[in-house]
PDB file of N, CA and C in Angstrom:
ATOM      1  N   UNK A   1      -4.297  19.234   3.168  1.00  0.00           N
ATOM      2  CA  UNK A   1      -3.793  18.109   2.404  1.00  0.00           C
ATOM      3  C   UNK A   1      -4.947  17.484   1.636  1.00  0.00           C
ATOM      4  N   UNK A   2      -4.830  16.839   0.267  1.00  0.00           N
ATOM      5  CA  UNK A   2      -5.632  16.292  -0.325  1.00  0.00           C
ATOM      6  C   UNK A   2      -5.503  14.769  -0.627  1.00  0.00           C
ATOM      7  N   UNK A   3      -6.259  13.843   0.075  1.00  0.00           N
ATOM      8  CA  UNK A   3      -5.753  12.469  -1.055  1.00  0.00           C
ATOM      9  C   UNK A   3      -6.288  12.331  -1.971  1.00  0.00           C
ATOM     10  N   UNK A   4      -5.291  11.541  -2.975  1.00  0.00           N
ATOM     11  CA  UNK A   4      -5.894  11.084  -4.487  1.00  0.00           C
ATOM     12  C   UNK A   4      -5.887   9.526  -4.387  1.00  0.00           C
ATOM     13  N   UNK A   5      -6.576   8.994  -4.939  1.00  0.00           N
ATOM     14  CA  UNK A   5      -7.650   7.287  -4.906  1.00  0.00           C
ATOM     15  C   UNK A   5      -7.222   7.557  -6.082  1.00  0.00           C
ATOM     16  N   UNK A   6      -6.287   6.208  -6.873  1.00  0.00           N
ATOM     17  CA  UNK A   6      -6.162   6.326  -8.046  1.00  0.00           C
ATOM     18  C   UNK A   6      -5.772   4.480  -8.666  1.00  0.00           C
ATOM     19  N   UNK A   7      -6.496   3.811  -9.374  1.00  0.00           N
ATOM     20  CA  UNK A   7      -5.897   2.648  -9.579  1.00  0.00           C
ATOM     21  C   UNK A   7      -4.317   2.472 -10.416  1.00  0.00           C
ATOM     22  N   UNK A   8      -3.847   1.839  -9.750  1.00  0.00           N
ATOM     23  CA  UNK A   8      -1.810   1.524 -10.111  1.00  0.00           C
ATOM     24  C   UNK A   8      -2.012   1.662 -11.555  1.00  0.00           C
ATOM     25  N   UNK A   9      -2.783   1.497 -12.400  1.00  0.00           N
ATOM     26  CA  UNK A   9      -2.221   1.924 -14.043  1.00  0.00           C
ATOM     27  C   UNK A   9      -2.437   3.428 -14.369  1.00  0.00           C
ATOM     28  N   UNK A  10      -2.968   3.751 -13.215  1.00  0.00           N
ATOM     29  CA  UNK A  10      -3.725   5.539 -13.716  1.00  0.00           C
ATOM     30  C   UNK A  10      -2.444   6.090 -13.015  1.00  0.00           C
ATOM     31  N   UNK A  11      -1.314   5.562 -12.359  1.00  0.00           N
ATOM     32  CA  UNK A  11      -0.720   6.484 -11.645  1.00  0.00           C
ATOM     33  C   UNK A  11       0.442   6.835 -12.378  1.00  0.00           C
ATOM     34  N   UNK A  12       1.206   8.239 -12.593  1.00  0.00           N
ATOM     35  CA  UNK A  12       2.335   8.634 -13.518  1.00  0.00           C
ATOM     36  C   UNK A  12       3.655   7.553 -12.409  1.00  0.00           C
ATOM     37  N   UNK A  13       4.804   7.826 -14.408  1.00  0.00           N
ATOM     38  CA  UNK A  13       5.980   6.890 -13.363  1.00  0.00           C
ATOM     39  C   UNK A  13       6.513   7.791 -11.989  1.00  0.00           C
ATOM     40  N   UNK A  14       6.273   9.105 -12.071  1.00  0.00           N
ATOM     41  CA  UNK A  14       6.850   9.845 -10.914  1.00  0.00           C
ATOM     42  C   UNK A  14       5.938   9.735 -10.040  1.00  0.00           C
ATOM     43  N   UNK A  15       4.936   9.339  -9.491  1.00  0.00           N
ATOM     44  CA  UNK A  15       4.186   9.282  -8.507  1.00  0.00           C
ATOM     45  C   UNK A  15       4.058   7.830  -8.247  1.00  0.00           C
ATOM     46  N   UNK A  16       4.449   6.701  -9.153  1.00  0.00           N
ATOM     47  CA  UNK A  16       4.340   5.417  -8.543  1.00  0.00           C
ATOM     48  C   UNK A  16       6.368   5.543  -7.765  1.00  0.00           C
ATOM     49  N   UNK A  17       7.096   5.730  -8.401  1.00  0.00           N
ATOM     50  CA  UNK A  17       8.410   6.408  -7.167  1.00  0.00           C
ATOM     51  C   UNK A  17       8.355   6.930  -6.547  1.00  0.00           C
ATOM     52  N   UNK A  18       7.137   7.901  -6.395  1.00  0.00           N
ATOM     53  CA  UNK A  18       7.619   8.219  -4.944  1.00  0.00           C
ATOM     54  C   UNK A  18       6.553   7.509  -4.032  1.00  0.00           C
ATOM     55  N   UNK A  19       5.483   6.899  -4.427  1.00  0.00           N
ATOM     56  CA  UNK A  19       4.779   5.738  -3.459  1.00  0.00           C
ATOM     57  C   UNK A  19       5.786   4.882  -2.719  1.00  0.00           C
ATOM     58  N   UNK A  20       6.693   4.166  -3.800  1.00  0.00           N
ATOM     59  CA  UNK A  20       7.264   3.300  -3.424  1.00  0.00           C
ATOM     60  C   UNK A  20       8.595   3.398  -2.324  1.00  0.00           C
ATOM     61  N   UNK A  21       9.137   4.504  -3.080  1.00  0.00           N
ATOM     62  CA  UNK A  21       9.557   5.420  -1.860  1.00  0.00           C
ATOM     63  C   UNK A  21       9.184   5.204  -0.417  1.00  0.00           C
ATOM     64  N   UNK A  22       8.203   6.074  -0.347  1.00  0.00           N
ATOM     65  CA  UNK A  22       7.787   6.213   1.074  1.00  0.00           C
ATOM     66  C   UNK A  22       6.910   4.821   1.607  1.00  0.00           C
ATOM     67  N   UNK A  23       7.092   3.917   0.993  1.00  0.00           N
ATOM     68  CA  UNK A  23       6.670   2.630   1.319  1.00  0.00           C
ATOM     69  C   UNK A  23       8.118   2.070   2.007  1.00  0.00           C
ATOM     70  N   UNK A  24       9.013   1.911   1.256  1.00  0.00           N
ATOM     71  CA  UNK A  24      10.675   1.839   1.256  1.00  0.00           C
ATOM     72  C   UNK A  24      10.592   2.775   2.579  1.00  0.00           C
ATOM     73  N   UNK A  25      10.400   3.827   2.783  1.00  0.00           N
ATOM     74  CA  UNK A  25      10.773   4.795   4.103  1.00  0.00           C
ATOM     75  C   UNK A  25      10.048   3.370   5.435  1.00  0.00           C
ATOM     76  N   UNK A  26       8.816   2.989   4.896  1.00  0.00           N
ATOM     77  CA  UNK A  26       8.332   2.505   6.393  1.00  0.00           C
ATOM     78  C   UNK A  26       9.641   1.272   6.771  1.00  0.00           C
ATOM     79  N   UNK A  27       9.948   0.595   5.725  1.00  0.00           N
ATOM     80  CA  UNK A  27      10.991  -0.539   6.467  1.00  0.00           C
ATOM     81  C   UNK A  27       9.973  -2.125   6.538  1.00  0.00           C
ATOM     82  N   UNK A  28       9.130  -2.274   5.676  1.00  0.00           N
ATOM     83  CA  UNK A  28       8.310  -3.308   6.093  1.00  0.00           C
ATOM     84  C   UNK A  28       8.183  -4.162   5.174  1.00  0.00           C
ATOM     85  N   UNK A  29       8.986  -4.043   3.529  1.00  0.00           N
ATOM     86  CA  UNK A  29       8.541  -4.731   2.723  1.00  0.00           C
ATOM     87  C   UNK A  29      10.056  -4.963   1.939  1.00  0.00           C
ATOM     88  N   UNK A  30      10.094  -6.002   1.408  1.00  0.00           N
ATOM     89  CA  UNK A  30      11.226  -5.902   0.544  1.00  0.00           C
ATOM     90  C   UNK A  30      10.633  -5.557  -0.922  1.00  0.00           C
ATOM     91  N   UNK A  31      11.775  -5.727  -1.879  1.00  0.00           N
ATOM     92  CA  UNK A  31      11.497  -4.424  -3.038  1.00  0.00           C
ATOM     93  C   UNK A  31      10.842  -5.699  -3.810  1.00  0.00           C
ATOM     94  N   UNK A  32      11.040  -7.055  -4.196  1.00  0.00           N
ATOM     95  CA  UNK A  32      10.322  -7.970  -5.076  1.00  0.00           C
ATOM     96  C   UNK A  32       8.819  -7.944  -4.743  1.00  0.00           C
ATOM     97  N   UNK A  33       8.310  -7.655  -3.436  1.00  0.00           N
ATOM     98  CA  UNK A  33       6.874  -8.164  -3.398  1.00  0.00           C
ATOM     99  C   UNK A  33       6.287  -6.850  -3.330  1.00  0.00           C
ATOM    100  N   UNK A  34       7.043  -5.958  -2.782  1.00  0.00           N
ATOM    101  CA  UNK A  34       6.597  -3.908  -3.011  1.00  0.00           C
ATOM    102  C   UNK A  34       6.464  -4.080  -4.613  1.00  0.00           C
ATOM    103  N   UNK A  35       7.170  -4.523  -5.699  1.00  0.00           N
ATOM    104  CA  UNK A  35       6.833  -3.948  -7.018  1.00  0.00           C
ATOM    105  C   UNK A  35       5.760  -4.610  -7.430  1.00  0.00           C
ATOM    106  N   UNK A  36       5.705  -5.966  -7.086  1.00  0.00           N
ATOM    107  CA  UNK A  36       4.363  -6.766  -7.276  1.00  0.00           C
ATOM    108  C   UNK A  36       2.856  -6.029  -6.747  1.00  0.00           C
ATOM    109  N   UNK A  37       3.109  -5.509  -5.740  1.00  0.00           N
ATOM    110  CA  UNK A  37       1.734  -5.458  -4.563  1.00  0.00           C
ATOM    111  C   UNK A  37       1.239  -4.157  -5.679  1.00  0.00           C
ATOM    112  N   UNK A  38       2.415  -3.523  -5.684  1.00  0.00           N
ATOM    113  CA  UNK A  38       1.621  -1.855  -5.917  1.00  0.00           C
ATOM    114  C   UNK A  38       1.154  -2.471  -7.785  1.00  0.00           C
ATOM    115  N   UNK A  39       1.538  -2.644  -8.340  1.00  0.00           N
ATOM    116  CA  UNK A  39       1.479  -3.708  -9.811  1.00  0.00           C
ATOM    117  C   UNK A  39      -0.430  -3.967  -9.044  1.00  0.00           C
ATOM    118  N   UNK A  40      -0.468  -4.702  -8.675  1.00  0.00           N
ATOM    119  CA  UNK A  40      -1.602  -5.460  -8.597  1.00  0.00           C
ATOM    120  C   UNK A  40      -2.635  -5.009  -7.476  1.00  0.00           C
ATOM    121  N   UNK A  41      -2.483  -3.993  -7.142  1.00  0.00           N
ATOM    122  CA  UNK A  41      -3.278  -3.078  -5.814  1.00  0.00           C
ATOM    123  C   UNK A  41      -5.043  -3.293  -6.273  1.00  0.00           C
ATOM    124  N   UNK A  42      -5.671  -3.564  -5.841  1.00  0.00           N
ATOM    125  CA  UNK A  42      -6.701  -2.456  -6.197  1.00  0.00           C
ATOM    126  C   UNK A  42      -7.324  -1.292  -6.458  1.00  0.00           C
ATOM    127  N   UNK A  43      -6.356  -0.396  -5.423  1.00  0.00           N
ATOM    128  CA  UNK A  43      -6.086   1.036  -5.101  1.00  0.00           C
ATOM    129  C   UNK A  43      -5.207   1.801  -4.194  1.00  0.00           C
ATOM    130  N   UNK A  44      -4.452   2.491  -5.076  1.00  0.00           N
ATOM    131  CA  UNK A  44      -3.245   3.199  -4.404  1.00  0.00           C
ATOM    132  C   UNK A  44      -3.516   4.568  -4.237  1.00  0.00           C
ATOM    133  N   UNK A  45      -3.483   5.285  -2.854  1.00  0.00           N
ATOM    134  CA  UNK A  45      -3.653   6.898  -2.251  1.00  0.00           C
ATOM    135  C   UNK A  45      -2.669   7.283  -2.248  1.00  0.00           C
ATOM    136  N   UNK A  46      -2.875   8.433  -2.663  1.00  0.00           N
ATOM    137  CA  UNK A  46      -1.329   9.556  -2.464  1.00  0.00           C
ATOM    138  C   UNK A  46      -1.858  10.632  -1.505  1.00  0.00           C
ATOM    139  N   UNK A  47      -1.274  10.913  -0.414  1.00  0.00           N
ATOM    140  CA  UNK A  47      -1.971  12.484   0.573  1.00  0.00           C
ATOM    141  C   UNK A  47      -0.825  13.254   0.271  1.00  0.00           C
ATOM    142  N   UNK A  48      -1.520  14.163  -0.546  1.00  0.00           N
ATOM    143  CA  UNK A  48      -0.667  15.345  -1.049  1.00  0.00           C
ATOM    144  C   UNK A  48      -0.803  16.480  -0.096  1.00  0.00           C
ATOM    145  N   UNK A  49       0.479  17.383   0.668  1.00  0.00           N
ATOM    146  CA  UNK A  49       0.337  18.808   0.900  1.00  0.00           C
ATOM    147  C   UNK A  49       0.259  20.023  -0.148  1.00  0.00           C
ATOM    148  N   UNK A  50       0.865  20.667   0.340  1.00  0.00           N
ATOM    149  CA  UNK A  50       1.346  21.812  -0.933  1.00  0.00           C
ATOM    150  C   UNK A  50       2.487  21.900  -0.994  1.00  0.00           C
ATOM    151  N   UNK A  51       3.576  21.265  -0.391  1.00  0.00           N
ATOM    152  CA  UNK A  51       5.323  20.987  -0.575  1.00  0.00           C
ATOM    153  C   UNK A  51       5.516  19.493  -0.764  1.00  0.00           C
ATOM    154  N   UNK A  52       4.716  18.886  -1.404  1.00  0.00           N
ATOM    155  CA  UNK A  52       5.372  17.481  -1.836  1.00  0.00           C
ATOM    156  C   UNK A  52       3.925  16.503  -1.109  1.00  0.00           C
ATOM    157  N   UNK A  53       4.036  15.095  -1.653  1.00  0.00           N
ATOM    158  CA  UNK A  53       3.740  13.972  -0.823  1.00  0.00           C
ATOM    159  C   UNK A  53       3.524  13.976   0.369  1.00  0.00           C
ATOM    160  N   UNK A  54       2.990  13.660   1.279  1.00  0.00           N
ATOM    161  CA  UNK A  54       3.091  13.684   2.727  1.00  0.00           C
ATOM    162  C   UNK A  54       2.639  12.115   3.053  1.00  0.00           C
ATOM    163  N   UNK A  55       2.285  11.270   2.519  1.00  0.00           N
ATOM    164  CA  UNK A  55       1.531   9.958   3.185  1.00  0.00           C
ATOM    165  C   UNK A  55       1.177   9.243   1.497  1.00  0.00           C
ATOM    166  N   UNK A  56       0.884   7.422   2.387  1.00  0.00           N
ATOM    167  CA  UNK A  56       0.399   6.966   1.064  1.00  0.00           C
ATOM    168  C   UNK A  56      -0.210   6.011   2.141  1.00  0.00           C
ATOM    169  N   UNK A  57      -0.896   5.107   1.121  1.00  0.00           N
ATOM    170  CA  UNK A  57      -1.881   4.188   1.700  1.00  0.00           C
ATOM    171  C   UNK A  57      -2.345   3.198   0.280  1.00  0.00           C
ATOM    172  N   UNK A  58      -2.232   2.082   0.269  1.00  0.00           N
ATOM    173  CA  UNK A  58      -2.631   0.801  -0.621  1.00  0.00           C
ATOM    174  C   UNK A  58      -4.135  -0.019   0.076  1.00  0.00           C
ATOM    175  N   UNK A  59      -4.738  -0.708  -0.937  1.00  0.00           N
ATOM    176  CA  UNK A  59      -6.024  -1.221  -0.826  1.00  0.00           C
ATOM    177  C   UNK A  59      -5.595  -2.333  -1.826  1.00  0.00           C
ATOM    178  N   UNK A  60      -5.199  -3.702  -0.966  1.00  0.00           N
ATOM    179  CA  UNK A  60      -3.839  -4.533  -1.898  1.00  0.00           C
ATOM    180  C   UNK A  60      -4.821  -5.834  -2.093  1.00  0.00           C
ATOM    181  N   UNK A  61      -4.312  -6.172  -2.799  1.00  0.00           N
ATOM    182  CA  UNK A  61      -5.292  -7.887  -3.184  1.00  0.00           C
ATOM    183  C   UNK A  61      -4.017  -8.911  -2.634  1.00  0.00           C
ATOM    184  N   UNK A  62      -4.495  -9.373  -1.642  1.00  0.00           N
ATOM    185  CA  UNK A  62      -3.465 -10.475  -0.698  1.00  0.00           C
ATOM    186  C   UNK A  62      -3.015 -11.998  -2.182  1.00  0.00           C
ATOM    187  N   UNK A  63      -2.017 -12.376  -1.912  1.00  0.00           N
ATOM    188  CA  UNK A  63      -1.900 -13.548  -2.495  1.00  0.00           C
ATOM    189  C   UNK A  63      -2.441 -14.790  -1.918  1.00  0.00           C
ATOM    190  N   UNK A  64      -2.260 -15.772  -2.346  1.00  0.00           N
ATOM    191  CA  UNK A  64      -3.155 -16.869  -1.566  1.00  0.00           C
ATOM    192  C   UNK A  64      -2.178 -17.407  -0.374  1.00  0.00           C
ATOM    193  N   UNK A  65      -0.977 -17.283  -0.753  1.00  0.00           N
ATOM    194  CA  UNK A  65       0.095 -18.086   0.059  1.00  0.00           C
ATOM    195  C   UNK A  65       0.342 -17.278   0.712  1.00  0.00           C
ATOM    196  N   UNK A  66      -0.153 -15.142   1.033  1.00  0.00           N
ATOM    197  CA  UNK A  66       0.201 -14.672   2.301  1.00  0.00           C
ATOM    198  C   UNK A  66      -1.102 -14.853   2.934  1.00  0.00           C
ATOM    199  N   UNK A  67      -1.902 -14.920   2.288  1.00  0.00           N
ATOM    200  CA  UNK A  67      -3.788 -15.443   3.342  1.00  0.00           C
ATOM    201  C   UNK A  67      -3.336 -16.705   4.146  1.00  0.00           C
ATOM    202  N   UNK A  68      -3.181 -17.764   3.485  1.00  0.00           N
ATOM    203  CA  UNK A  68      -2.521 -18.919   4.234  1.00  0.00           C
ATOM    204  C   UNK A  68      -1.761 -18.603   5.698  1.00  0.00           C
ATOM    205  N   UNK A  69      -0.406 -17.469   5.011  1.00  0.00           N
ATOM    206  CA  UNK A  69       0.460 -17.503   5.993  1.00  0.00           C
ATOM    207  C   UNK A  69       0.233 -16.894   7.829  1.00  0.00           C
ATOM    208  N   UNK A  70      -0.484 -15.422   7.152  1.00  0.00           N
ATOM    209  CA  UNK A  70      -1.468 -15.416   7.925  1.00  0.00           C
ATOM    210  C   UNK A  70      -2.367 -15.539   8.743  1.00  0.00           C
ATOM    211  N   UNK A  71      -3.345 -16.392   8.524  1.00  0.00           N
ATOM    212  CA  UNK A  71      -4.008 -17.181   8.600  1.00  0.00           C
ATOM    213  C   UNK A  71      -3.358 -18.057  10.087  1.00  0.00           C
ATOM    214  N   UNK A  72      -2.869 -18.884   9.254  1.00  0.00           N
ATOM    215  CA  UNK A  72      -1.801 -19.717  10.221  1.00  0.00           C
ATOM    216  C   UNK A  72      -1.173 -19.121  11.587  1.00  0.00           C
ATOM    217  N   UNK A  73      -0.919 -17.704  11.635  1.00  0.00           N
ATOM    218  CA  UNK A  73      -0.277 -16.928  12.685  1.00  0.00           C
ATOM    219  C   UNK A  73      -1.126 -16.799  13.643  1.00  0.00           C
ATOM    220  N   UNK A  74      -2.522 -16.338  12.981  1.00  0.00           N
ATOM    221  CA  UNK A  74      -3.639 -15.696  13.720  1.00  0.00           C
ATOM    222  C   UNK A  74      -4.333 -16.460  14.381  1.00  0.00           C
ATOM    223  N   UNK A  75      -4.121 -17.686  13.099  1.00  0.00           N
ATOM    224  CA  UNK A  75      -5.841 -18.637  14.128  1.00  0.00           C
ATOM    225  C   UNK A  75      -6.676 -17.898  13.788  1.00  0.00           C
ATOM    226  N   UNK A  76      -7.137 -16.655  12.651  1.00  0.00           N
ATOM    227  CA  UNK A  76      -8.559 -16.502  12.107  1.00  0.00           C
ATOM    228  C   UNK A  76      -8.058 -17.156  10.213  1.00  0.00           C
ATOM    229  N   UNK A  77      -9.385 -17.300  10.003  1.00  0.00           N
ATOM    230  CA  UNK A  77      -9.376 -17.586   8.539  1.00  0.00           C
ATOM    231  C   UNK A  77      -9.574 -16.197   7.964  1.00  0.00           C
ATOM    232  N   UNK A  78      -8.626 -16.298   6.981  1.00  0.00           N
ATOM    233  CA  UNK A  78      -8.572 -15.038   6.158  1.00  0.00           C
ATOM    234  C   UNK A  78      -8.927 -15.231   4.409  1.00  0.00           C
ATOM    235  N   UNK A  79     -10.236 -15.806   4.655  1.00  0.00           N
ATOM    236  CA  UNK A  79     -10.236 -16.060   3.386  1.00  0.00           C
ATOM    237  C   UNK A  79     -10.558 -15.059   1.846  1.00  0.00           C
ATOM    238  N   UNK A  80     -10.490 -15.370   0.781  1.00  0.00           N
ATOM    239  CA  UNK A  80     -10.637 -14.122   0.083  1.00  0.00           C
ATOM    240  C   UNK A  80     -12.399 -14.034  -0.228  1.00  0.00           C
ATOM    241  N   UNK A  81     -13.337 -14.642  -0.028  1.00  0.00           N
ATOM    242  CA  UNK A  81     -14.153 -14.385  -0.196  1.00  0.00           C
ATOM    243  C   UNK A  81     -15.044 -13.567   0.725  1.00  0.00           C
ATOM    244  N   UNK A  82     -14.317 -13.669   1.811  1.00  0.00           N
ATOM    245  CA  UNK A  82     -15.003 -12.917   3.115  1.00  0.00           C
ATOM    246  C   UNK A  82     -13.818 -11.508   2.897  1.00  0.00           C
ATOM    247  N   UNK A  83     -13.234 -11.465   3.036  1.00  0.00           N
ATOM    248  CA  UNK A  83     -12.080 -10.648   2.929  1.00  0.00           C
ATOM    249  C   UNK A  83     -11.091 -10.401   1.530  1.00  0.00           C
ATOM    250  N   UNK A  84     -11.814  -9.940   0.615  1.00  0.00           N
ATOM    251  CA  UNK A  84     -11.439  -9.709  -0.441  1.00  0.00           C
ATOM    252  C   UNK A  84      -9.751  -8.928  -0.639  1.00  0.00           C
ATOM    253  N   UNK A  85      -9.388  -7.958  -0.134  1.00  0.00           N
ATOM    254  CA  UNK A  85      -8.600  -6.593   0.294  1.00  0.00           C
ATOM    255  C   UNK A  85      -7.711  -6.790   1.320  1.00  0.00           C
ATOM    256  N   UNK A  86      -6.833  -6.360   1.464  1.00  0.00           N
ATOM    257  CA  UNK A  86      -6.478  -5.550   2.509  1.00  0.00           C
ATOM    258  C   UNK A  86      -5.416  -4.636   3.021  1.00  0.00           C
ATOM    259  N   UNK A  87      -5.712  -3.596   3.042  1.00  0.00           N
ATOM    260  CA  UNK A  87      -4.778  -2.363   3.686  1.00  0.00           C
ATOM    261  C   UNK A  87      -3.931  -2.259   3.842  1.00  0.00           C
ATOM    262  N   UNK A  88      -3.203  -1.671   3.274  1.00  0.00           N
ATOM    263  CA  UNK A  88      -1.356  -1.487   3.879  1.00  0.00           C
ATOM    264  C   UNK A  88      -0.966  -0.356   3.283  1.00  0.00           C
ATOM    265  N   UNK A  89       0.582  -0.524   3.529  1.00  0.00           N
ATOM    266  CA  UNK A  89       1.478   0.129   3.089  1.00  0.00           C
ATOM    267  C   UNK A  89       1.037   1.507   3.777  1.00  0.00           C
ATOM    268  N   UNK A  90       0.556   1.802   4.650  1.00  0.00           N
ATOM    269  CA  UNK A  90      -0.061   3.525   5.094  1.00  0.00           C
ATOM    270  C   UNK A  90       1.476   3.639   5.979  1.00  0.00           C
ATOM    271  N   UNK A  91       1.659   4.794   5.539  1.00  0.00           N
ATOM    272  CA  UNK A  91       2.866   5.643   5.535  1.00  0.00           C
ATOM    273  C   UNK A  91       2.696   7.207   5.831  1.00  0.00           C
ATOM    274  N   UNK A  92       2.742   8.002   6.827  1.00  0.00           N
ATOM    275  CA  UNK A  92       2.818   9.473   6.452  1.00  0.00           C
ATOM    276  C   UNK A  92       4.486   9.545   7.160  1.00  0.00           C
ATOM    277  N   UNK A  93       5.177  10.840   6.216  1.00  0.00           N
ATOM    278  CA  UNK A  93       6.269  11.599   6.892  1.00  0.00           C
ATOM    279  C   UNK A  93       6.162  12.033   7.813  1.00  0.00           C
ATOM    280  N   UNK A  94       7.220  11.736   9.061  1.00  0.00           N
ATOM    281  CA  UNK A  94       6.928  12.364  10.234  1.00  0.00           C
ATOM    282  C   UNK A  94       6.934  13.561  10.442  1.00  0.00           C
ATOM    283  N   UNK A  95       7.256  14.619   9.270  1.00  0.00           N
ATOM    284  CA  UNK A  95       7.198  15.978   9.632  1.00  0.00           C
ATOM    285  C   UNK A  95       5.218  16.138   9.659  1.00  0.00           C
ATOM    286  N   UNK A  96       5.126  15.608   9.068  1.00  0.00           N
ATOM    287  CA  UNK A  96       3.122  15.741   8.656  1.00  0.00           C
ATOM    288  C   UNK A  96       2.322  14.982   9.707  1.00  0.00           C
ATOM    289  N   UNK A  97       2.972  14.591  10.623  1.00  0.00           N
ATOM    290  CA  UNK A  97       2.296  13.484  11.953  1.00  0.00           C
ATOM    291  C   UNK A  97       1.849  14.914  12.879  1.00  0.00           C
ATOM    292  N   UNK A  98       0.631  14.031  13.725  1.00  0.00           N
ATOM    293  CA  UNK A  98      -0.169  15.435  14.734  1.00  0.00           C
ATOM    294  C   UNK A  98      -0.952  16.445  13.966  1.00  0.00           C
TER     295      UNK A  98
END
């Protein structure tokens, strides 16, 4: 499998569908703040096999009001200057797990 590191304007419309897709497969985001996040990523991975997609992974720029929210849950400060980023959306198909 290969991943591709690619920033959200470099990515074709068929490969930002099927990100979103298999973002949509995990069950964790609704579709208004999924079109925003991947829109405004820093960097979006695609792990390609040789029969399709197998996994994705985002490197997302938090909003201020989910740092807050956050924040608030944890009891750590999540601020953006210490913590610029952060990680999500990692997804592989379970046929490609192990």
């Amino acid at each position: 499998m290969k991943p591709i590191v690619v920033q959200p304007g470099s990515f074709s419309d068929a490969d930002r569908v099927a990100f979103i897709e298999l973002v949509r497969a995990g069950g964790e985001v609704s579709d208004v703040v999924l079109a925003r996040n991947v829109k405004n990523a820093k960097a979006l991975v695609l792990l390609r096999g040789e029969d399709g997609l197998k996994g994705i992974a985002a490197l997302k720029n938090p909003l201020a009001s989910y740092r807050k929210r956050i924040s608030g849950s944890s009891g750590f400060k999540v601020d953006a200057s210490s913590f610029p980023y952060e990680l999500g959306y990692i997804f592989i198909v379970p046929e490609a797990c192990g």
